[in-house]
Each structure stands twice: as structure tokens, then as C-alpha cells.
C-alpha atoms as a PDB file:
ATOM      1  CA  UNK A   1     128.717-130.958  59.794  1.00  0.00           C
ATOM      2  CA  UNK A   2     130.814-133.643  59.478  1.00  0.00           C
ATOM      3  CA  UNK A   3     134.742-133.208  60.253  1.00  0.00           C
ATOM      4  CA  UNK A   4     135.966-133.416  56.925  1.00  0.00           C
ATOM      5  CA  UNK A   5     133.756-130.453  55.949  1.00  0.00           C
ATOM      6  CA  UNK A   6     134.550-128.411  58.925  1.00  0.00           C
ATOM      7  CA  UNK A   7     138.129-128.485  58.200  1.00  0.00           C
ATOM      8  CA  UNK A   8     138.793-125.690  56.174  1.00  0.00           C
ATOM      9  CA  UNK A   9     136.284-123.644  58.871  1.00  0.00           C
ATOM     10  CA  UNK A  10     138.917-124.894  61.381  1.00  0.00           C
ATOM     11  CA  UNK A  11     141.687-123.528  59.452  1.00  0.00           C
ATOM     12  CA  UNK A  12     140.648-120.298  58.461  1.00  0.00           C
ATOM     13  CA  UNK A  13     140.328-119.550  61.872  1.00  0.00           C
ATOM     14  CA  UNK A  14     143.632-120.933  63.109  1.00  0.00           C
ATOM     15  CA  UNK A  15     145.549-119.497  59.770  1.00  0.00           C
ATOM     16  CA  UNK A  16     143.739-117.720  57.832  1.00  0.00           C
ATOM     17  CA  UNK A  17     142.517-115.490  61.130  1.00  0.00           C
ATOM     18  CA  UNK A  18     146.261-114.404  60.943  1.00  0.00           C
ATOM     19  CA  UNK A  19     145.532-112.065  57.517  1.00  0.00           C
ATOM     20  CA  UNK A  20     146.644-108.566  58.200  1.00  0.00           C
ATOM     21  CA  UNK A  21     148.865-106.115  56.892  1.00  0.00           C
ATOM     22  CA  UNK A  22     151.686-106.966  55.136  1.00  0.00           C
ATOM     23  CA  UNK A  23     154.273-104.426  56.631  1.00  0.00           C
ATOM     24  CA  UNK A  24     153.964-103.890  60.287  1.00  0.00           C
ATOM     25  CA  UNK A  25     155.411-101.754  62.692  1.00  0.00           C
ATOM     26  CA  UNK A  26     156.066-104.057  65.586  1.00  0.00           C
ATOM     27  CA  UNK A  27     155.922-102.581  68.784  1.00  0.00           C
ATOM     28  CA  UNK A  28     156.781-105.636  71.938  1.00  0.00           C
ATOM     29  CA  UNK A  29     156.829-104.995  75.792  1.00  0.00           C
ATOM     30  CA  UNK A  30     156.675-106.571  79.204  1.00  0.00           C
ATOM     31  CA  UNK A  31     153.375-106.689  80.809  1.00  0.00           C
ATOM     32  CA  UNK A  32     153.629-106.936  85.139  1.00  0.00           C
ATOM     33  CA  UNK A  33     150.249-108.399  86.489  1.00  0.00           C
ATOM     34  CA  UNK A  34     149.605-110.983  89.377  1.00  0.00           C
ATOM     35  CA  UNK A  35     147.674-113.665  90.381  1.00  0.00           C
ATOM     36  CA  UNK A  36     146.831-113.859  93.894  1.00  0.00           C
ATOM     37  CA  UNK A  37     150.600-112.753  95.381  1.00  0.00           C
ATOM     38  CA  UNK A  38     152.186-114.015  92.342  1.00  0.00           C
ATOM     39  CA  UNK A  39     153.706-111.408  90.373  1.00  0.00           C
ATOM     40  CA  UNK A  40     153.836-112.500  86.887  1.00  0.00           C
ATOM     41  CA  UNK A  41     155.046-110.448  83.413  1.00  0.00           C
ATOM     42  CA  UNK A  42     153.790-111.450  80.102  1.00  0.00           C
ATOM     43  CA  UNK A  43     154.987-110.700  77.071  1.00  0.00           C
ATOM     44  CA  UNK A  44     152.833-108.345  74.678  1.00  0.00           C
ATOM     45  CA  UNK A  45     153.799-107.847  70.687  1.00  0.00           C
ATOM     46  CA  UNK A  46     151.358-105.447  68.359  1.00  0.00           C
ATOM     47  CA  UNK A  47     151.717-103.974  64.672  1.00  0.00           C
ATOM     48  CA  UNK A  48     151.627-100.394  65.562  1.00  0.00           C
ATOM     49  CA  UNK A  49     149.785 -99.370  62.486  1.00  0.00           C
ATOM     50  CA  UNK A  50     146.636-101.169  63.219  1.00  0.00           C
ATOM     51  CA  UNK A  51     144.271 -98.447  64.395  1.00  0.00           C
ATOM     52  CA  UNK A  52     141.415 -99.574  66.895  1.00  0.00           C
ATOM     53  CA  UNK A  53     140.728-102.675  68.266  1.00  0.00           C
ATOM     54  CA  UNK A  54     141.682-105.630  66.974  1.00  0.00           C
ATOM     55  CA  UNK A  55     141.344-109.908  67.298  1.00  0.00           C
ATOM     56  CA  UNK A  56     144.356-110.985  70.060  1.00  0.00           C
ATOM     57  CA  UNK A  57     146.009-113.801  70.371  1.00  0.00           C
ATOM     58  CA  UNK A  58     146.940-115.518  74.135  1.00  0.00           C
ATOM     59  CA  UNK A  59     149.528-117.432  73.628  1.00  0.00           C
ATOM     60  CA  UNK A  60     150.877-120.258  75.779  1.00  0.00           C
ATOM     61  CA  UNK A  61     154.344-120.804  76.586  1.00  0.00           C
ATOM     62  CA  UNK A  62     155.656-124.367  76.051  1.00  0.00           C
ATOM     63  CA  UNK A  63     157.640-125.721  79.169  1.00  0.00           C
ATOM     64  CA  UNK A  64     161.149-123.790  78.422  1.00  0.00           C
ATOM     65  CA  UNK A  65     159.000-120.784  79.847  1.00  0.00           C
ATOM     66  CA  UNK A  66     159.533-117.328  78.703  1.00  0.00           C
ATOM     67  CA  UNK A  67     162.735-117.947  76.932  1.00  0.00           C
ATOM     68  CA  UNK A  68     163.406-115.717  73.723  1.00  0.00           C
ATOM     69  CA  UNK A  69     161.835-118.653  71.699  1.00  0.00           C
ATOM     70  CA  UNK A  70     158.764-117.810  73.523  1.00  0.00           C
ATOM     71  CA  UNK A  71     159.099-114.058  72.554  1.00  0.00           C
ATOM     72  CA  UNK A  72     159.876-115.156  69.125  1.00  0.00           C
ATOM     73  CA  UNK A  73     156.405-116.703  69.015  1.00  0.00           C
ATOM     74  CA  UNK A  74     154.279-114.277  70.348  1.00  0.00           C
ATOM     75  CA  UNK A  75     155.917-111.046  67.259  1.00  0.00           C
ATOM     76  CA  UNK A  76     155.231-113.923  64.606  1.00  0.00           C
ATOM     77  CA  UNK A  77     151.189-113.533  65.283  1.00  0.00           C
ATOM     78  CA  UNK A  78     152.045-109.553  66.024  1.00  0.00           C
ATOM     79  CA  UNK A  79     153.438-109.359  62.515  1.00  0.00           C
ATOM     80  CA  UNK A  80     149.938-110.193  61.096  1.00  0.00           C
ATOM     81  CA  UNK A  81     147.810-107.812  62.589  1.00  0.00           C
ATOM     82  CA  UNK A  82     147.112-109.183  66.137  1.00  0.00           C
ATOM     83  CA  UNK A  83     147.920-108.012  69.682  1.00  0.00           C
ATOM     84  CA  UNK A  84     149.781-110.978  70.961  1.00  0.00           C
ATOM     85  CA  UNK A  85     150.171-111.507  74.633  1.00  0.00           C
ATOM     86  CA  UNK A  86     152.063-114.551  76.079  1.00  0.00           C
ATOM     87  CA  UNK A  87     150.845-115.009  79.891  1.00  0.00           C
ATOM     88  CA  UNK A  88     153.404-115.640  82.117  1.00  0.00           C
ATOM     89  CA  UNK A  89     152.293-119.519  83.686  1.00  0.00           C
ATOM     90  CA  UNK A  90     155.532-120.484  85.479  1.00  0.00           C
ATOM     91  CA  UNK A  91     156.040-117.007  87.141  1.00  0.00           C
ATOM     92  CA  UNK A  92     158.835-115.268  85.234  1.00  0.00           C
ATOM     93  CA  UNK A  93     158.024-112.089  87.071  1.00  0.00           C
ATOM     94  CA  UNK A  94     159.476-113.638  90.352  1.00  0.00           C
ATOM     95  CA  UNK A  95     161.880-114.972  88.344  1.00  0.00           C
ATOM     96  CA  UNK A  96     160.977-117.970  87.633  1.00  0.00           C
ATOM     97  CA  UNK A  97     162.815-119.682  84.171  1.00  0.00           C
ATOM     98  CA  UNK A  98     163.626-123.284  83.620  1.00  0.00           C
ATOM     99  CA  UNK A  99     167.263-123.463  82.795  1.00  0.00           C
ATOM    100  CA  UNK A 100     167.393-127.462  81.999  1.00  0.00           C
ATOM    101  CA  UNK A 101     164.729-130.099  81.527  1.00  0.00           C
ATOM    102  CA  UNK A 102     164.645-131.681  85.049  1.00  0.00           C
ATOM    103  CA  UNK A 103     163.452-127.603  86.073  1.00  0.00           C
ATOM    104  CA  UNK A 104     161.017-127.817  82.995  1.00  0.00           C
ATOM    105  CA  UNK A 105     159.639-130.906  84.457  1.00  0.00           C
ATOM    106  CA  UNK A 106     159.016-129.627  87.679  1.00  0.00           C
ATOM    107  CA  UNK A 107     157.695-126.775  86.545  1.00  0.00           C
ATOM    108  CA  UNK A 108     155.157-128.887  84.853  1.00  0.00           C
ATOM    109  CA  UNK A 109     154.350-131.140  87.210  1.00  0.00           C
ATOM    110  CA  UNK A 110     153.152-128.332  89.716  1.00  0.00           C
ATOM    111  CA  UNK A 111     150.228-127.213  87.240  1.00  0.00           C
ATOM    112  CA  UNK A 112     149.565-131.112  86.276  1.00  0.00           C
ATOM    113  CA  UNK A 113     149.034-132.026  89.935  1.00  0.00           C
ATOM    114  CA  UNK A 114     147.084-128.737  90.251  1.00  0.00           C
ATOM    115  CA  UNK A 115     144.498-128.107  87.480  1.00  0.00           C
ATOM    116  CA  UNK A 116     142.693-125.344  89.413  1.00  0.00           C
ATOM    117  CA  UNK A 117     145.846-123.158  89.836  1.00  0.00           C
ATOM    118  CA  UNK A 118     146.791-124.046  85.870  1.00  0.00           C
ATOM    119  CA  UNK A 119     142.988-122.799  85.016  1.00  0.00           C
ATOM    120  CA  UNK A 120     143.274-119.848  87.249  1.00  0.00           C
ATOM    121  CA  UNK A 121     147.012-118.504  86.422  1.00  0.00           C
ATOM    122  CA  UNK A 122     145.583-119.078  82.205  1.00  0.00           C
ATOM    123  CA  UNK A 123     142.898-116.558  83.756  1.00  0.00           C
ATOM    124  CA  UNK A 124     144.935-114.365  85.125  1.00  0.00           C
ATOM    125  CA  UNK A 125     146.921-113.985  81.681  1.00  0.00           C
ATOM    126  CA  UNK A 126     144.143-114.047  79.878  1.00  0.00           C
ATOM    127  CA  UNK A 127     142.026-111.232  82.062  1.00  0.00           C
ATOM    128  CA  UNK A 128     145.347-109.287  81.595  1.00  0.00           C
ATOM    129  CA  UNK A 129     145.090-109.325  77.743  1.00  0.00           C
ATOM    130  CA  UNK A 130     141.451-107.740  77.738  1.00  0.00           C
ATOM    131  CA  UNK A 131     142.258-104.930  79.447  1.00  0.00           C
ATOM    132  CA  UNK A 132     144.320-103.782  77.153  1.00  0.00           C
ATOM    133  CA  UNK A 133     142.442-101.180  75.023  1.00  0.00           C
ATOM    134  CA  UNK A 134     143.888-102.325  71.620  1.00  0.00           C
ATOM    135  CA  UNK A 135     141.975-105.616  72.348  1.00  0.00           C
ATOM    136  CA  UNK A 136     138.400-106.942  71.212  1.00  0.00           C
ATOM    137  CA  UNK A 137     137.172-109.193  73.715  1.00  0.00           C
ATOM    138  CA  UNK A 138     135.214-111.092  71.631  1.00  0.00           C
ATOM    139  CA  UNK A 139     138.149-112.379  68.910  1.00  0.00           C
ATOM    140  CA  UNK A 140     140.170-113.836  71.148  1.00  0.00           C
ATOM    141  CA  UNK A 141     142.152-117.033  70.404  1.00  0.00           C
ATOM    142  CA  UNK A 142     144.601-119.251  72.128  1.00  0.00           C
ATOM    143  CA  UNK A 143     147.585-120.980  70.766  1.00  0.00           C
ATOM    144  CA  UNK A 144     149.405-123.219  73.598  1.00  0.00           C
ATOM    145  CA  UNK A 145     152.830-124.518  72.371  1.00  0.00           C
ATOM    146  CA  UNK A 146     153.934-128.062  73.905  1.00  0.00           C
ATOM    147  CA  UNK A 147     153.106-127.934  77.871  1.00  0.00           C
ATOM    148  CA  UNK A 148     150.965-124.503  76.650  1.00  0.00           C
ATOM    149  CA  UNK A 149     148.903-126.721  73.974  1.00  0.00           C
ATOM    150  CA  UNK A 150     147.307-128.879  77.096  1.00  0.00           C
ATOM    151  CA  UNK A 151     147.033-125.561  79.208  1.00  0.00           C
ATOM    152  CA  UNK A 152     145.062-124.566  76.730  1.00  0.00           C
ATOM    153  CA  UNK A 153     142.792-127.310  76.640  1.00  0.00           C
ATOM    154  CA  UNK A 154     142.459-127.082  80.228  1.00  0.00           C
ATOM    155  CA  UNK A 155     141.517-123.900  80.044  1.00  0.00           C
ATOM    156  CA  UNK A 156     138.672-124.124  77.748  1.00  0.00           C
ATOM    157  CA  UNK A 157     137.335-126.374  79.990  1.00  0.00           C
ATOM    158  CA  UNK A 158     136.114-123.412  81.638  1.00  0.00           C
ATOM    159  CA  UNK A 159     133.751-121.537  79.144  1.00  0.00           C
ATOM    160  CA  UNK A 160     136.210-119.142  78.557  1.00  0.00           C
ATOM    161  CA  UNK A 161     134.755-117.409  74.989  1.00  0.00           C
ATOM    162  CA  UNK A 162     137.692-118.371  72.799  1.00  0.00           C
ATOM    163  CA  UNK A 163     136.919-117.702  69.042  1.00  0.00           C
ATOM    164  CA  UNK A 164     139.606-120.682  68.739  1.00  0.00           C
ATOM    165  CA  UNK A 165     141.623-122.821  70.788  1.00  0.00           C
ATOM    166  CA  UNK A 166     144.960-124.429  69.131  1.00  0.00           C
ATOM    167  CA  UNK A 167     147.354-126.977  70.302  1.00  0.00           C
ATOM    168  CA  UNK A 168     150.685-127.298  69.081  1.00  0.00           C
ATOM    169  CA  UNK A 169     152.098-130.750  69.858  1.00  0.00           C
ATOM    170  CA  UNK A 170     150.282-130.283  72.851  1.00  0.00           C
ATOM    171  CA  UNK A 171     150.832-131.969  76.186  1.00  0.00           C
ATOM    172  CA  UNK A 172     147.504-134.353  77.016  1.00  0.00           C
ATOM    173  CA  UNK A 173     146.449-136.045  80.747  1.00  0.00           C
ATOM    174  CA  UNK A 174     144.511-136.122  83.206  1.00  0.00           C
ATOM    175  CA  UNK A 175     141.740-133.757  81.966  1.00  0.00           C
ATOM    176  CA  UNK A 176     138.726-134.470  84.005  1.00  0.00           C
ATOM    177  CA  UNK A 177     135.539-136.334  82.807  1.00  0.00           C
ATOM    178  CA  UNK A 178     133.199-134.380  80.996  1.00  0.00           C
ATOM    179  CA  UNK A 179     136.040-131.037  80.796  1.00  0.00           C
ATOM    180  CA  UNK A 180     134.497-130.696  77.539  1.00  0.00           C
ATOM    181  CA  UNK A 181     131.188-129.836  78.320  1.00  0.00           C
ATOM    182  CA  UNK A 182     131.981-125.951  78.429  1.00  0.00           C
ATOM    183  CA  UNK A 183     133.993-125.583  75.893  1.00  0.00           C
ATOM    184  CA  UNK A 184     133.712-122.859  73.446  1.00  0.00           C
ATOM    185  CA  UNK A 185     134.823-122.233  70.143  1.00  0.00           C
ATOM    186  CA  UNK A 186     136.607-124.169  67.544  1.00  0.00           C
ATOM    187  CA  UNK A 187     139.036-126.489  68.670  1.00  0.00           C
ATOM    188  CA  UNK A 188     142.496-127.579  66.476  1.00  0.00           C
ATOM    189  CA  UNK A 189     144.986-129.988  67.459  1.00  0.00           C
ATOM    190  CA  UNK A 190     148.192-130.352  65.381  1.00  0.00           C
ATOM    191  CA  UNK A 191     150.181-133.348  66.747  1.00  0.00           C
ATOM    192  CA  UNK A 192     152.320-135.855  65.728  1.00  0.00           C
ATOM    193  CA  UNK A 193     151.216-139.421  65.082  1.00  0.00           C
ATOM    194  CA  UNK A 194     154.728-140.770  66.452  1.00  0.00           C
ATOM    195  CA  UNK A 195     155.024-138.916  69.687  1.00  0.00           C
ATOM    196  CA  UNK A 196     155.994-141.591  72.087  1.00  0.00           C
ATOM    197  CA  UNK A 197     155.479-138.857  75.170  1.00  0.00           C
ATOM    198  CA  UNK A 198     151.471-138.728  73.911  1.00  0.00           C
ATOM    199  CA  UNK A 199     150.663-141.622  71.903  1.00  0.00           C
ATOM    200  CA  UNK A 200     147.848-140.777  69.146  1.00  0.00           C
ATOM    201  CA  UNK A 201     145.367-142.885  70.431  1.00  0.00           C
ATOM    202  CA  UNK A 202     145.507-140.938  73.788  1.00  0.00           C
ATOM    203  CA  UNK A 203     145.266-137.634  71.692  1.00  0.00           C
ATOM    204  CA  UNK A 204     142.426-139.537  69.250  1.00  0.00           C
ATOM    205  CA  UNK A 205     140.391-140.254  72.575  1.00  0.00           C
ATOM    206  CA  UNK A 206     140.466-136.481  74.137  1.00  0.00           C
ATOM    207  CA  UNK A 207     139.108-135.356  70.411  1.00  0.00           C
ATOM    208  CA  UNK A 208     136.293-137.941  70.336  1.00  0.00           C
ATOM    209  CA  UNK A 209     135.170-137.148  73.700  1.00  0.00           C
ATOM    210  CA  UNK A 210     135.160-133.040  73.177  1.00  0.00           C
ATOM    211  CA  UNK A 211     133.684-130.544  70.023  1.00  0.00           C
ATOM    212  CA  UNK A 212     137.407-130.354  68.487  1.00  0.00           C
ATOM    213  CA  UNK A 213     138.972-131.252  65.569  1.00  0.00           C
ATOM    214  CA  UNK A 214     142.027-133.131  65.717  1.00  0.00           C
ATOM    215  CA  UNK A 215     144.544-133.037  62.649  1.00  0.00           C
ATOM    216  CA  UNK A 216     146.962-136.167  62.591  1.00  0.00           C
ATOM    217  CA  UNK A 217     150.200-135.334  61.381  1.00  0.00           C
ATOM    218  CA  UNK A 218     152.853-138.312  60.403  1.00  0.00           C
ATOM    219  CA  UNK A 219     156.732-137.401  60.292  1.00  0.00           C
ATOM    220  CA  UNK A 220     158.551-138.576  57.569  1.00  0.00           C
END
């Protein structure tokens, strides 16, 4: 299937998966968990109507951490019918929030320089998520937002059995050779042709060297 044809597939499962019911009863709450002696609190958003289990998205903060943007975010997928979890990467349970960009950047530089502690703090988040009842294990998608969009691709390097795995404006480097191999799902980058932080052609090259479909975007 070429990629062409496989975009609408694509989309349907990073927009059209949102279809749900039109008036919800949103329900939001803070979820403690750790990771190793890392306490960490996600935030969780659901319709309260929905009966049963139900798809669930993980989303993935960008590097502003859990700010109210974040929160914002996570009810927007809520309001259509999913439970909507966004793990905690930074550590905002120990109180951990960037409160200007040189504390964004350090933030972000500690998972860069450490992909096995970026995989295995997305794991934690993401184990967190299934245990909640409302959840059905196997409909689970990612979104990753900025610094989250990379995370995300990072963590699919790991077989995790995402339904879908979307980047928005993503961060891309230094994913290791072959990180694609594992990957499962249905990949869907949205990015920006003219980002001068991650140049299309660096995007361009992760997509031809994974199963993902990247969507070039030009601003006007």
C-alpha cells in the first residue's frame, strides 16, 4: 500500500478515532504513580457517560510540562469519548515544572542524553493508564506534543502495542539505528516544513527509515 493510499487509514485513526458522543460529562483528576523512587502524577480526563471500556489516549506533554495547557490537551480527547491520561515525564509529582525555557531545556536534555530513562518513565505512564478499569488495552494511542511528539517515537521503539502513534511538531534526534524495527501501529507525523529547530529533511529521513507516515505541512 503505497503512502498516498494509506493516508486516509492514517487519519481515521489519528481523527476520526476521536468520534464519540457529542455531549460529555467530563470528569478530570490527578493520578499519583512512580517510577522507580520517582513519584510522578498524571493527569487523567474521561466523559463520564461512556459505560465500559473504552480506546485511551496517552498523551505526551510538550516541554512546558504539566502546565494547564497540558491539562487543556488531555479534556479535548476526553470530550470525544476517550479516557485521556497525560503521564507525568519531567516529575511534576516531586514538583517538578519548568517555569522558563532555559528549565524547559534542561529538562529536555536529561531524557535526550538518557533514552533508557525517557523509554522507561513513557512506561511507567503508560502501565499507569491500563490499569485503570475504564481502559481497553488494546486501543491505545499516543499523541506526544513538541518534546512529547519525539518521546513518543522513542517509545515505540519498544514494541509497545500502540493502535497509533502521533507527533505533533515533534522533537527528532538521536534515535538509535534500526529504533524502528519494533515499532507497532500506525505512525503520523504532523510537522512543519519551516521549522529551523528540526529541519524537514531530518524529519523526511526518520520517516523513510521507519513504517510511518509523515505529513508535510508548509506555513503560510
Amino acid at each position: 500500500m503505497t503512502k498516498l493510499r494509506m493516508l486516509p487509514t492514517i487519519l481515521a485513526v489519528a481523527f476520526a478515532f476521536v468520534a464519540g458522543p457529542a455531549q460529555a460529562e467530563m470528569k478530570s483528576q490527578w493520578v499519583e504513580y512512580t517510577h522507580g523512587d520517582t513519584k510522578l502524577k498524571a493527569y487523567m480526563a474521561y466523559d463520564d457517560k461512556v459505560s465500559g471500556k473504552r480506546p485511551a489516549v496517552l498523551v505526551v506533554h510538550a516541554r512546558e510540562g504539566m502546565t494547564p495547557k497540558t491539562q487543556a490537551l488531555t479534556e479535548l480527547w476526553a470530550k470525544f469519548g476517550y479516557v485521556s491520561f497525560a503521564a507525568d515525564i519531567f516529575g511534576y509529582g516531586q514538583g517538578v515544572l519548568p517555569k522558563d525555557v532555559p528549565e524547559m531545556q534542561a529538562q529536555i536534555a536529561i531524557y535526550s542524553d538518557d533514552r533508557p530513562l525517557m523509554r522507561a518513565r513513557t512506561q511507567a505512564g503508560y502501565d499507569a493508564l491500563l490499569k485503570n478499569p475504564m481502559v481497553d488495552p488494546a486501543k491505545v494511542a499516543l499523541i506526544g506534543y513538541c518534546f512529547g511528539g519525539g518521546v513518543g517515537v522513542e517509545f515505540g521503539s519498544t514494541g509497545a502495542p500502540l493502535v497509533a502513534n502521533v507527533s505533533i511538531h515533534g522533537s527528532f534526534r538521536d534515535h538509535h539505528t534500526g529504533w524502528a524495527k519494533n515499532a507497532k501501529g500506525m505512525y503520523l507525523i504532523l510537522h512543519g516544513a519551516e521549522d529551523q529547530g528540526f529541519p524537514l529533511p531530518v524529519v523526511d529521513k526518520k520517516a523513510r527509515t521507519s513504517p510511518l507516515l509523515a505529513l508535510r505541512t508548509r506555513a503560510s
